[in-house]
Protein backbone atom coordinates (compact mmCIF):
# COMPACT_ATOMS: atom_id res chain seq x y z
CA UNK A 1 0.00 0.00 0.00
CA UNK A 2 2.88 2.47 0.92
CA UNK A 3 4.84 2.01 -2.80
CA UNK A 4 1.07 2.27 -4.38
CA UNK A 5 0.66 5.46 -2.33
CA UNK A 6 4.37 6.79 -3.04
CA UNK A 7 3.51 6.21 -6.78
CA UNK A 8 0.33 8.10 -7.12
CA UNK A 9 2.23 10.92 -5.39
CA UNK A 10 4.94 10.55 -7.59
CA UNK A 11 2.18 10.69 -10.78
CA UNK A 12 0.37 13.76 -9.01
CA UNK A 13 3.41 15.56 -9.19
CA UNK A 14 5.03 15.11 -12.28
CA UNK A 15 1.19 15.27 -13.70
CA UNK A 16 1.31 19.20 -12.40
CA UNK A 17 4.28 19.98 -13.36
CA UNK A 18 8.26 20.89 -11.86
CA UNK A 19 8.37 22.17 -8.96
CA UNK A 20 11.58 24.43 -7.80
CA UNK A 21 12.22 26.23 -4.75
CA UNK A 22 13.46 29.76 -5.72
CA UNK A 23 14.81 32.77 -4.28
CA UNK A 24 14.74 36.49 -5.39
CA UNK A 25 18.07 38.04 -7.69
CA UNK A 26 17.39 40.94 -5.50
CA UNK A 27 18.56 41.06 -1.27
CA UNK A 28 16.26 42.91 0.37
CA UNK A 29 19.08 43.17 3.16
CA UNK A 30 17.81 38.58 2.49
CA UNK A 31 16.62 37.42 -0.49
CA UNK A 32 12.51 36.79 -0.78
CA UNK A 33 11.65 32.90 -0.70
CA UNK A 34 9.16 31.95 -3.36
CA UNK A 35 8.16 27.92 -5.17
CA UNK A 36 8.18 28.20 -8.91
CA UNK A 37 5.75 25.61 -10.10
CA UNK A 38 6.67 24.88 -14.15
CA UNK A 39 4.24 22.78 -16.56
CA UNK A 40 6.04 19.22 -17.36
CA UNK A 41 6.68 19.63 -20.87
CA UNK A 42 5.93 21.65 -23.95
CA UNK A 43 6.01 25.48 -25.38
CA UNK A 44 6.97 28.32 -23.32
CA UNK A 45 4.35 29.27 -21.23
CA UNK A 46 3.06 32.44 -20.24
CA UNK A 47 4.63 33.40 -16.41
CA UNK A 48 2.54 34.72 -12.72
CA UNK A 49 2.85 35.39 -9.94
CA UNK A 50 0.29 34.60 -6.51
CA UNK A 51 0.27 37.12 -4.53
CA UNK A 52 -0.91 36.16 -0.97
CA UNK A 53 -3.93 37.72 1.35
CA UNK A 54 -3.30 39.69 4.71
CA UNK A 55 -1.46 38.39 7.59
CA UNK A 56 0.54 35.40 8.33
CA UNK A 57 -0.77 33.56 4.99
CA UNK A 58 2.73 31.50 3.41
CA UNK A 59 3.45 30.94 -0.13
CA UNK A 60 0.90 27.48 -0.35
CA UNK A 61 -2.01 29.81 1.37
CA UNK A 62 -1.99 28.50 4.82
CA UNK A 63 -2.14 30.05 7.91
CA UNK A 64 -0.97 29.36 11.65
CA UNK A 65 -4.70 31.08 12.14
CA UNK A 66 -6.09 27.99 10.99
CA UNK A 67 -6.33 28.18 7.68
CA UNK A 68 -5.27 24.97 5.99
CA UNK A 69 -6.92 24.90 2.11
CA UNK A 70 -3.34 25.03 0.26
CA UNK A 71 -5.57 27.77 -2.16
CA UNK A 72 -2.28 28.81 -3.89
CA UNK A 73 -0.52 25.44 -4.12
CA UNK A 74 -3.33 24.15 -5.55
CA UNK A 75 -4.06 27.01 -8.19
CA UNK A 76 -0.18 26.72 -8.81
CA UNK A 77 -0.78 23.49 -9.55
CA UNK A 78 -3.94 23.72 -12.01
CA UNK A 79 -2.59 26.53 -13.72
CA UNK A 80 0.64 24.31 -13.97
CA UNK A 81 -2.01 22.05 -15.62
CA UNK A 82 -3.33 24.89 -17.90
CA UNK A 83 0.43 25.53 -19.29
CA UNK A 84 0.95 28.18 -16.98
CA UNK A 85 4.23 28.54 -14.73
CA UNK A 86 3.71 30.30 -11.50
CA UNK A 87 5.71 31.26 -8.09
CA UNK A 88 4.05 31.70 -5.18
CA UNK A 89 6.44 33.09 -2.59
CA UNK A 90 6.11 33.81 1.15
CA UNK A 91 6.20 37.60 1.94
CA UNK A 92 8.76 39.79 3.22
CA UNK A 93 9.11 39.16 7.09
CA UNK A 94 7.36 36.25 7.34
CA UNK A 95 8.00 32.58 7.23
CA UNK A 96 10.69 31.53 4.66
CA UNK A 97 10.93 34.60 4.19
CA UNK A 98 11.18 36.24 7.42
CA UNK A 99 15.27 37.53 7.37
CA UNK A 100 14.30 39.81 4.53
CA UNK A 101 12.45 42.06 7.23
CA UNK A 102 13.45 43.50 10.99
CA UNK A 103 10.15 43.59 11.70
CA UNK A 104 7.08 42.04 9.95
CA UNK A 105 5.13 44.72 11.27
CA UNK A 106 7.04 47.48 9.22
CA UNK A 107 6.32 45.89 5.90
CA UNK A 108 3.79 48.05 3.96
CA UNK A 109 1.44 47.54 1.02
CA UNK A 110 4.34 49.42 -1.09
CA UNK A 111 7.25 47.43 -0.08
CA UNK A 112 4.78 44.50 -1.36
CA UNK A 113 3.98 46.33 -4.67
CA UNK A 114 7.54 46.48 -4.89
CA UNK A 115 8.58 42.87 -4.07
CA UNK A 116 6.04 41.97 -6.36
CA UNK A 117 7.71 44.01 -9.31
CA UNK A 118 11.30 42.60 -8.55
CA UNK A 119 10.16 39.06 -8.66
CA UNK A 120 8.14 39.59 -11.53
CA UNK A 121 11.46 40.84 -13.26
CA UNK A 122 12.86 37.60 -11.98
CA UNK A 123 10.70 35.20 -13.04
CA UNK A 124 10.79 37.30 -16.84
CA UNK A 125 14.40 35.98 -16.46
CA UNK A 126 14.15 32.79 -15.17
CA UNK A 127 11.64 31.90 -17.75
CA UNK A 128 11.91 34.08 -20.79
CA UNK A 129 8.51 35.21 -20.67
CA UNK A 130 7.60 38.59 -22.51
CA UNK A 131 6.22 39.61 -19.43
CA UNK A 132 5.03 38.29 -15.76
CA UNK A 133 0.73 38.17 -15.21
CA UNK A 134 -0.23 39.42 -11.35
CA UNK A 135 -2.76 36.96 -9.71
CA UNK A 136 -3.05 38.54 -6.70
CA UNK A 137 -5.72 37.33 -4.23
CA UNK A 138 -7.63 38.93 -1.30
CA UNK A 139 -5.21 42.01 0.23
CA UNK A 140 -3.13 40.36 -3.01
CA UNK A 141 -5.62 41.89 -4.95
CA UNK A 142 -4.74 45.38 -3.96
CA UNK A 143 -0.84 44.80 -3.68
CA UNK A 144 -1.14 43.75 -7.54
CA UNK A 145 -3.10 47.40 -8.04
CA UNK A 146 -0.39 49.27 -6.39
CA UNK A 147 2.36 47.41 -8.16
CA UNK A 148 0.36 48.10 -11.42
CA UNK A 149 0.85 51.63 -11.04
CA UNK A 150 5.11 51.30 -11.73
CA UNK A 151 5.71 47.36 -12.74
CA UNK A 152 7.42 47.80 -15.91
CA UNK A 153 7.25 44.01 -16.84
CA UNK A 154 3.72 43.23 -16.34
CA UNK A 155 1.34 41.62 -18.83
CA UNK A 156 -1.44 42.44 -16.45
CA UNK A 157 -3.78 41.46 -13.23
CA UNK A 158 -5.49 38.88 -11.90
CA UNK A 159 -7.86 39.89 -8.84
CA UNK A 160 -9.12 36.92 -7.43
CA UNK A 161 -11.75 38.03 -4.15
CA UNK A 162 -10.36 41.51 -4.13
CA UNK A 163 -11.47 44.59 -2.35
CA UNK A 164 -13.50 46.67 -4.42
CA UNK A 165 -13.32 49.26 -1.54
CA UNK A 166 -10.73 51.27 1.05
CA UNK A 167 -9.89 49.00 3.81
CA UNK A 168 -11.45 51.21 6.35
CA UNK A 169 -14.75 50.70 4.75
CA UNK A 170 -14.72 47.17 5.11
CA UNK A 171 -13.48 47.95 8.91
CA UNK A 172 -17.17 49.93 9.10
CA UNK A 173 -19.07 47.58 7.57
CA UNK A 174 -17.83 44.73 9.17
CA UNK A 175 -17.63 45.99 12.60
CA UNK A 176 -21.63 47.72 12.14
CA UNK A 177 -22.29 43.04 11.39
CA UNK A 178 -20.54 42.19 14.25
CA UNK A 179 -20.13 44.35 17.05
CA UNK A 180 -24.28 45.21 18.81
CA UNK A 181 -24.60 49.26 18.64
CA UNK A 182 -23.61 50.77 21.39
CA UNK A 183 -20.30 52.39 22.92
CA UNK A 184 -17.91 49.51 22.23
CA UNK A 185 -19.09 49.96 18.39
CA UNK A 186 -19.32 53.78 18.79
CA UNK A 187 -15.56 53.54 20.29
CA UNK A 188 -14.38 51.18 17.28
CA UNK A 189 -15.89 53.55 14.35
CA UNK A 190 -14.07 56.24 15.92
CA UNK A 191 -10.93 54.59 16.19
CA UNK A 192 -11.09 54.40 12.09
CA UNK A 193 -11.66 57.38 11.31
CA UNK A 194 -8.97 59.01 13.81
CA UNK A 195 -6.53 56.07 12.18
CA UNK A 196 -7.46 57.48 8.82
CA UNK A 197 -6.80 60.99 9.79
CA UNK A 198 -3.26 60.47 10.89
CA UNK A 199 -3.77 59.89 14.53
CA UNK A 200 -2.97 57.39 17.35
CA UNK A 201 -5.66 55.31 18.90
CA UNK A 202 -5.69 53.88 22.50
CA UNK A 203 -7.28 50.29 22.53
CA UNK A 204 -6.09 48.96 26.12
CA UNK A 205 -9.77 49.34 27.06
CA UNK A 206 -11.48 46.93 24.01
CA UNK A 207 -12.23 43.70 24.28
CA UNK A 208 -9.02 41.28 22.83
CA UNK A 209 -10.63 40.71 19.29
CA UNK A 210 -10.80 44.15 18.72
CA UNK A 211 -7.32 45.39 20.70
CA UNK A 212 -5.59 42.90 18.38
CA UNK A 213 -7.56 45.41 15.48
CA UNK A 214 -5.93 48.33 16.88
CA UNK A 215 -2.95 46.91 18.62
CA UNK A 216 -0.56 49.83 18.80
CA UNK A 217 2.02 47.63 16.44
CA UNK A 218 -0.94 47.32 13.84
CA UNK A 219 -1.67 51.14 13.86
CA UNK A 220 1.27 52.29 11.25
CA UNK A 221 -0.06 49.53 8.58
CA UNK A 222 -3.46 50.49 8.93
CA UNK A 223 -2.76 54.40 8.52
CA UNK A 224 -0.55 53.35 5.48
CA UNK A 225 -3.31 51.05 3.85
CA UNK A 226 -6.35 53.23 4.54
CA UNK A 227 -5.13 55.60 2.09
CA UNK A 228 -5.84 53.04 -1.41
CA UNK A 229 -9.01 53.12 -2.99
CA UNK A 230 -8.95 49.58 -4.86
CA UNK A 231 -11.58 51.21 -7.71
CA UNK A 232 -9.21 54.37 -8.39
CA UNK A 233 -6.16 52.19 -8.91
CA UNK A 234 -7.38 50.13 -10.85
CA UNK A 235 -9.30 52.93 -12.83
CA UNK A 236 -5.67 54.63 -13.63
CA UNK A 237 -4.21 50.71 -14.76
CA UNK A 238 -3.95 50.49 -18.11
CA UNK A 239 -3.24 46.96 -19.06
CA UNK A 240 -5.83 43.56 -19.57
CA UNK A 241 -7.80 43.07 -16.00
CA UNK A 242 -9.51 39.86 -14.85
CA UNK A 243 -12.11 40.03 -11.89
CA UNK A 244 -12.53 36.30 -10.16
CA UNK A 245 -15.31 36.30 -7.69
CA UNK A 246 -16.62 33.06 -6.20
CA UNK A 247 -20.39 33.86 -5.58
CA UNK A 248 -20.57 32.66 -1.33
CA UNK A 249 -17.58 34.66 -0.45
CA UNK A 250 -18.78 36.31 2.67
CA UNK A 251 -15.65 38.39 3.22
CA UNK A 252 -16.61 40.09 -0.36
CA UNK A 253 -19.50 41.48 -1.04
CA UNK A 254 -21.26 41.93 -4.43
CA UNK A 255 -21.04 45.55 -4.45
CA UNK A 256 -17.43 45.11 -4.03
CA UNK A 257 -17.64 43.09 -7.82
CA UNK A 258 -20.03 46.10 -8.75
CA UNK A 259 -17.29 48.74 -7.70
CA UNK A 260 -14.22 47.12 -9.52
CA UNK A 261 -16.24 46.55 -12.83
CA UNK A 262 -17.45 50.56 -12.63
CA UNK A 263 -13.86 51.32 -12.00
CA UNK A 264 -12.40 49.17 -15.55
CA UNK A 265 -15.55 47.89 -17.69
CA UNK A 266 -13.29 46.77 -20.10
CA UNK A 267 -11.91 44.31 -17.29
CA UNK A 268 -13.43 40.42 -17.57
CA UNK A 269 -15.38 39.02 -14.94
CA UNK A 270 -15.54 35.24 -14.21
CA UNK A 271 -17.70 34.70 -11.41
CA UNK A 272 -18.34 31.28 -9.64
CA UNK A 273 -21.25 29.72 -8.33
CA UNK A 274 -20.64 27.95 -4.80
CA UNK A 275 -17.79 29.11 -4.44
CA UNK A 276 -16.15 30.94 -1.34
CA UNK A 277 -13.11 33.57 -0.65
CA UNK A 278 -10.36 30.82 -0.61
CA UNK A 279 -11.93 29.04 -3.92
CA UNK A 280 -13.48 26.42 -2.34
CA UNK A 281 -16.83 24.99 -3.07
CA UNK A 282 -18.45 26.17 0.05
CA UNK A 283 -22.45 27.08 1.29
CA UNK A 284 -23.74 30.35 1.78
CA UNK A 285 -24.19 29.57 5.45
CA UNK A 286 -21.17 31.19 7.61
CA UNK A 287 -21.00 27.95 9.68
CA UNK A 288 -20.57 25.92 6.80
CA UNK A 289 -18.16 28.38 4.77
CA UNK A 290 -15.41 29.18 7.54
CA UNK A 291 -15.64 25.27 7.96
CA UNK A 292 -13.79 25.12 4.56
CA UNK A 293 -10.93 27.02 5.43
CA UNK A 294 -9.83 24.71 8.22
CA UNK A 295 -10.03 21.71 5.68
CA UNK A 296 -7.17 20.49 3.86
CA UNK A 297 -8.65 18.03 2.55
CA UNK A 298 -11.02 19.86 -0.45
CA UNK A 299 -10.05 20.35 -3.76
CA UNK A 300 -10.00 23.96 -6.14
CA UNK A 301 -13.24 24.30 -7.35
CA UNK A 302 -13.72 23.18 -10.86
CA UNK A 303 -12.93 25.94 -13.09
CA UNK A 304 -11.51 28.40 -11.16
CA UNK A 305 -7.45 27.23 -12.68
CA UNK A 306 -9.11 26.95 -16.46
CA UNK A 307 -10.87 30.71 -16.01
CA UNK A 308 -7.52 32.65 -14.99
CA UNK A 309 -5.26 30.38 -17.36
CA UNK A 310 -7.64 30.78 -20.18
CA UNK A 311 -7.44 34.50 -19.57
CA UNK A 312 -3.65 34.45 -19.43
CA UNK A 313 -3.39 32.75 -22.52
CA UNK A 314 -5.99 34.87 -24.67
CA UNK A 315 -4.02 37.77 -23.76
CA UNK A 316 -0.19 36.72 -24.49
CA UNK A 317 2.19 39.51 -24.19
């Protein structure tokens, strides 16, 4: 049973394609740790990057918060499928990843814009692609935007359950769901708007969800991010755009979708019935959903690598 399972593993892999670990050309004072995931055989194929979500999320799209889908192994691995090479890499300061940065906490949405451009002109190199696609998901999404704005060897983005609004706005909205109205939500509103304005915020007196919000270490990013509107970025992007949306994502709403397409209605929209924030085939039902994201068991769902690869390769650069 153990050589039978061995070989199927064996087959799985060499059936997505070669996989190589890979490090930036660029030291950043460390170089940035990434996976480069190449199809088996055939023409050269077009070249992306995933970019990953917010927080401690590595290159494979796990979490030490629990999450444990594999979203971006397993996209690398269906667009290696789809004749697409990717690298998925962990971020600066964190993970493989982590010498690159003093301090996690001091790594910005630019400096991620910006790793994102220098491996893009690595993987252009490694590969001799014309030019290196963006498939950035969740806080991905905007980080692809932002490098948009300067990346000089992009053939364009991928959003994949991106903002279609400021960060602060999801803050409000998300905070009016799930905090009752009262002083403790009163208290948290106010806290966004003073962080948008430039200001400190004291959170010692919150309960812990919402001092790890504001935690006094958390305070610079949030200043720093508040500032991007997701629909003017993309608005002043020029090259091909592709909006993925899975259709029971309950960290995205619809007008979210609504607000990106306004922005660029040139920009193709693929979205996905049943399926959730980390591309999983999930139920509406919150229970049910965030059950998904602790499961490493479930596959993509069907589709969701043959949408973004048959994007890519409609629009060669």
């Amino acid at each position: 049973m153990l050589a039978i399972a061995l070989a199927a593993a064996v087959a799985a892999t060499a059936a997505a394609g070669v996989e190589t670990p890979v490090q930036s050309f660029v030291e950043i004072p460390a170089p940035l740790k990434g996976t480069m995931l190449a199809p088996a055989a055939g023409a050269k194929a077009p070249a992306a990057l995933i970019l990953p979500g917010s927080g401690p999320t590595d290159r494979d799209g796990n979490s030490p918060l629990g999450v444990k889908g594999s979203t971006y192994r397993l996209l690398a691995e269906g667009l290696a499928a789809q004749g697409v090479t990717t690298v998925r890499m962990d971020k600066r300061g964190q993970f493989a990843s982590g010498a690159a940065a003093a301090d996690g906490n001091k790594v910005f949405i630019a400096d991620l814009a910006a790793d994102a451009n220098t491996w893009a002109a690595d993987l252009k190199k490694r590969t001799g692609a014309p030019c290196v696609w963006l498939i950035g998901h969740s806080e991905g999404a905007l980080v692809a935007e932002v490098a948009g704005q300067t990346g000089k060897d992009l053939c364009g983005l991928v959003l994949v359950s991106g903002a279609g609004e400021r960060l602060s706005d999801t803050l409000r909205r998300q905070l009016k769901a799930g905090v009752p109205p009262g002083p403790l939500q009163d208290q948290s509103l106010k806290n966004i708007a003073t962080l948008e304005a430039g200001g400190d915020v004291d959170a010692s007196g919150l309960p812990q969800g919402l001092q790890m919000l504001f935690a006094p270490q958390v305070q610079p990013f949030l200043k720093a991010v508040f500032a991007y509107d997701p629909p003017t970025l993309l608005k002043a992007y020029k090259g091909p755009v592709l909006i993925v949306q899975g259709k029971t994502d309950i960290q995205i709403t619809p007008d979210n979708v609504e607000a990106l397409k306004r922005a660029r209605p040139d920009a193709s929209l693929v979205e996905l019935d049943g399926v959730n924030h980390l591309l999983k085939v999930a139920p509406l039902d919150r229970a049910g959903n965030l059950a998904t994201y602790a499961d490493p068991s479930l596959p993509l769902a069907p589709g969701v690598a043959e949408a973004i690869a048959d994007f890519i390769k409609s629009h060669p650069g």
